[in-house]
C-alpha atoms as a PDB file:
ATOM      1  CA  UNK A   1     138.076 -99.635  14.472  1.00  0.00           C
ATOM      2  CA  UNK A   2     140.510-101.872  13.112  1.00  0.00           C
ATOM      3  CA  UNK A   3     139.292-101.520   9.655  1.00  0.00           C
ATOM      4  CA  UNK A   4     139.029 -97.475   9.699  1.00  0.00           C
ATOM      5  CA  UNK A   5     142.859 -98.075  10.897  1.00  0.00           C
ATOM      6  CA  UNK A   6     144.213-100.493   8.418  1.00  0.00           C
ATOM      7  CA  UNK A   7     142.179 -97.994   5.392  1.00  0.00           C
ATOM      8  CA  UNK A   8     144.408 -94.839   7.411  1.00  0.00           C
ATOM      9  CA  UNK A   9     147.430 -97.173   7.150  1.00  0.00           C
ATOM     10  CA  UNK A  10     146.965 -97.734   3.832  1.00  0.00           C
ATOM     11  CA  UNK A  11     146.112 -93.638   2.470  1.00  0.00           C
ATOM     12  CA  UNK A  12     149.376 -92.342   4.214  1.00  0.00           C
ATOM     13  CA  UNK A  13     151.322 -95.065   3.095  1.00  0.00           C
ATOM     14  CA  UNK A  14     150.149 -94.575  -0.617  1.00  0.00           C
ATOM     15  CA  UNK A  15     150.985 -90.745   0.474  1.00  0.00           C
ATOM     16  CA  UNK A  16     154.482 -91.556   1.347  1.00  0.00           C
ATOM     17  CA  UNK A  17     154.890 -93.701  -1.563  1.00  0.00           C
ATOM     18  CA  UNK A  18     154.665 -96.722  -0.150  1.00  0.00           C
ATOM     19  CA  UNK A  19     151.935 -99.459  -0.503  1.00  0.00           C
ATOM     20  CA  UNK A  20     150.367-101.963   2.167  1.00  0.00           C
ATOM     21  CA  UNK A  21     149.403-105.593   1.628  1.00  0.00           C
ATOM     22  CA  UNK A  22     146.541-107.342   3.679  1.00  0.00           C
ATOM     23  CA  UNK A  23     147.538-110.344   5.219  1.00  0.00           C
ATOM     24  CA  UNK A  24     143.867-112.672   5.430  1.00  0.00           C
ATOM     25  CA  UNK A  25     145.654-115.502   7.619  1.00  0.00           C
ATOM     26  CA  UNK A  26     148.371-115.521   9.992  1.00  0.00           C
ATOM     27  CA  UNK A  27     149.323-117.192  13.129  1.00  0.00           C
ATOM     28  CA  UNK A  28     148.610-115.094  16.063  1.00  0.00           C
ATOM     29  CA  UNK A  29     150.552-117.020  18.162  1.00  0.00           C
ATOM     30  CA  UNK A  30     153.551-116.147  16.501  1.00  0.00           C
ATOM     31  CA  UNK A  31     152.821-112.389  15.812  1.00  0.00           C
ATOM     32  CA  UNK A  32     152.279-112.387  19.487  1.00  0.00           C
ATOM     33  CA  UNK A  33     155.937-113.751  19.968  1.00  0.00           C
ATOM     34  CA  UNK A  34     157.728-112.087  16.660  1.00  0.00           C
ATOM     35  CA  UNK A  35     156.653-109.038  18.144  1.00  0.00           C
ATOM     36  CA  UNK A  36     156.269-108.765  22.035  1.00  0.00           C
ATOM     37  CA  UNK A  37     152.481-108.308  22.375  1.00  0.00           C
ATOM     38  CA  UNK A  38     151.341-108.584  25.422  1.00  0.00           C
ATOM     39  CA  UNK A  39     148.615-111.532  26.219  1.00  0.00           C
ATOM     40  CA  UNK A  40     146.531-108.712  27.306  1.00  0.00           C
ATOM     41  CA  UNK A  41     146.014-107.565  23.533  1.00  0.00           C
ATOM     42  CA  UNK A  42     144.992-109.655  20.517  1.00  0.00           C
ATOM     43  CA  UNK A  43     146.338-108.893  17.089  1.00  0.00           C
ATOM     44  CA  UNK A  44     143.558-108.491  14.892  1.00  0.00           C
ATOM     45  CA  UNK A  45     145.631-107.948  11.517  1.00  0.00           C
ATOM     46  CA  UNK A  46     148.791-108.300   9.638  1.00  0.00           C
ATOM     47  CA  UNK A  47     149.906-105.448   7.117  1.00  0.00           C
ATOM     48  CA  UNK A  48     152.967-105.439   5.485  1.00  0.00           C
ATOM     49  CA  UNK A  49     154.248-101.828   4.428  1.00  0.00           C
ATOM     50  CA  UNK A  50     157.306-101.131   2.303  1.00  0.00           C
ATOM     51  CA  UNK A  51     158.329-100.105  -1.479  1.00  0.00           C
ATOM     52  CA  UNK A  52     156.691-101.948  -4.534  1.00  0.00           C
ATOM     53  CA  UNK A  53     159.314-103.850  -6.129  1.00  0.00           C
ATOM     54  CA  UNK A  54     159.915-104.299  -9.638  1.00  0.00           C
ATOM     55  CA  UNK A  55     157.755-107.187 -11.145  1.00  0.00           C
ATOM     56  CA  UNK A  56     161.090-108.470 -12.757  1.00  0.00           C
ATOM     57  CA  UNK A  57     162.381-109.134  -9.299  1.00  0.00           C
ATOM     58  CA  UNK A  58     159.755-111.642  -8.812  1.00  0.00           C
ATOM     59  CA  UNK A  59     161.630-115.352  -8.697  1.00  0.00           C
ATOM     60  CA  UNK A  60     158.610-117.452  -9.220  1.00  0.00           C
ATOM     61  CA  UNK A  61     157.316-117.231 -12.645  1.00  0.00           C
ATOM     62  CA  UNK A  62     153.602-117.683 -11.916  1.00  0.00           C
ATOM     63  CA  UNK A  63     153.693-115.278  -8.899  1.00  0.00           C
ATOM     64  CA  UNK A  64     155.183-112.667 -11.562  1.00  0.00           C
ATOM     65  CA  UNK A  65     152.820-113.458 -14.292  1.00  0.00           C
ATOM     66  CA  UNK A  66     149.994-112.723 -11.778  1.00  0.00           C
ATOM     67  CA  UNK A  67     151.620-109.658 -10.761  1.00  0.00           C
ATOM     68  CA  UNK A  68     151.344-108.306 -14.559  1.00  0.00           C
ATOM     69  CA  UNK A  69     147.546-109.243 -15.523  1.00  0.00           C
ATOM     70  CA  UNK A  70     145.770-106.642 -15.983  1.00  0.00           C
ATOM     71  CA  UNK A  71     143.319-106.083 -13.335  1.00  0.00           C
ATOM     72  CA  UNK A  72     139.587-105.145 -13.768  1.00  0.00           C
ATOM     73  CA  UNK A  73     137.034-103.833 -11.658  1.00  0.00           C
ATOM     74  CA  UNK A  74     133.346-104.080 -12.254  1.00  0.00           C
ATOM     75  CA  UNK A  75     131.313-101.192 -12.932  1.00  0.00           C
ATOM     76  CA  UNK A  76     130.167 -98.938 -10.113  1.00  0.00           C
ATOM     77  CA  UNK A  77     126.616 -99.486 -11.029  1.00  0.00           C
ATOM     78  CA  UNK A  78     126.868-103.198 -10.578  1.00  0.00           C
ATOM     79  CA  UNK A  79     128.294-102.710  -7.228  1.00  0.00           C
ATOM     80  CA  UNK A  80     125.727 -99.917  -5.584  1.00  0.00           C
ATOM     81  CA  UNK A  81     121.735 -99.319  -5.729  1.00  0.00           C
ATOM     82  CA  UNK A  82     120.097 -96.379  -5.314  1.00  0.00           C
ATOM     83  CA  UNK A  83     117.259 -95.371  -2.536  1.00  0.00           C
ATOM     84  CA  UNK A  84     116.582 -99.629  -2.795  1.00  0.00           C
ATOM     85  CA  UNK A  85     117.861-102.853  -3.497  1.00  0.00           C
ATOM     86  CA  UNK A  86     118.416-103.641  -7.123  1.00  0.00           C
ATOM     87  CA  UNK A  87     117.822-100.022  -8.018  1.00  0.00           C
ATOM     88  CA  UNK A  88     120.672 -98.833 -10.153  1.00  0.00           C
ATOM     89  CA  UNK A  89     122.428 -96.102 -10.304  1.00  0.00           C
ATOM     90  CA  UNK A  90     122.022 -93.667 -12.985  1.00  0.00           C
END
């Protein structure tokens, strides 16, 4: 459930012009405090939401350069089989 919510999150931000960012790590502990949640729930994830900025407003200069490579995906057919494992797609 928590990933079908984050991917809603994420489509009606994107439809409000807005984007979301994934957090992998973060310490529960002080979600839990930072935000008042109750010991009887457990934060499962940590999404930022707000308006891209401009890459230029980037201070570090590695953090920008990574923010302007290109990014590539691999093809779908290296991704997904078809009807078994290993079959491609056409």
């Amino acid at each position: 459930d928590t990933g079908m919510a984050a991917l809603s999150l994420g489509l009606e931000a994107l439809a409000q012009g807005l984007v979301t960012h994934q957090m992998g790590g973060f310490d529960m502990a002080k979600a839990r405090a930072a935000f008042a949640i109750p010991e009887e729930y457990t934060p499962m994830a940590m999404i930022a939401v707000g308006y891209q900025a401009a890459p230029e407003a980037l201070d570090d200069e590695e953090t920008r350069a990574k923010e302007l490579k290109p990014r590539g995906r691999k093809p779908v057919a290296e991704r997904f089989y078809g009807g078994s494992w290993n079959a491609k797609l056409p």
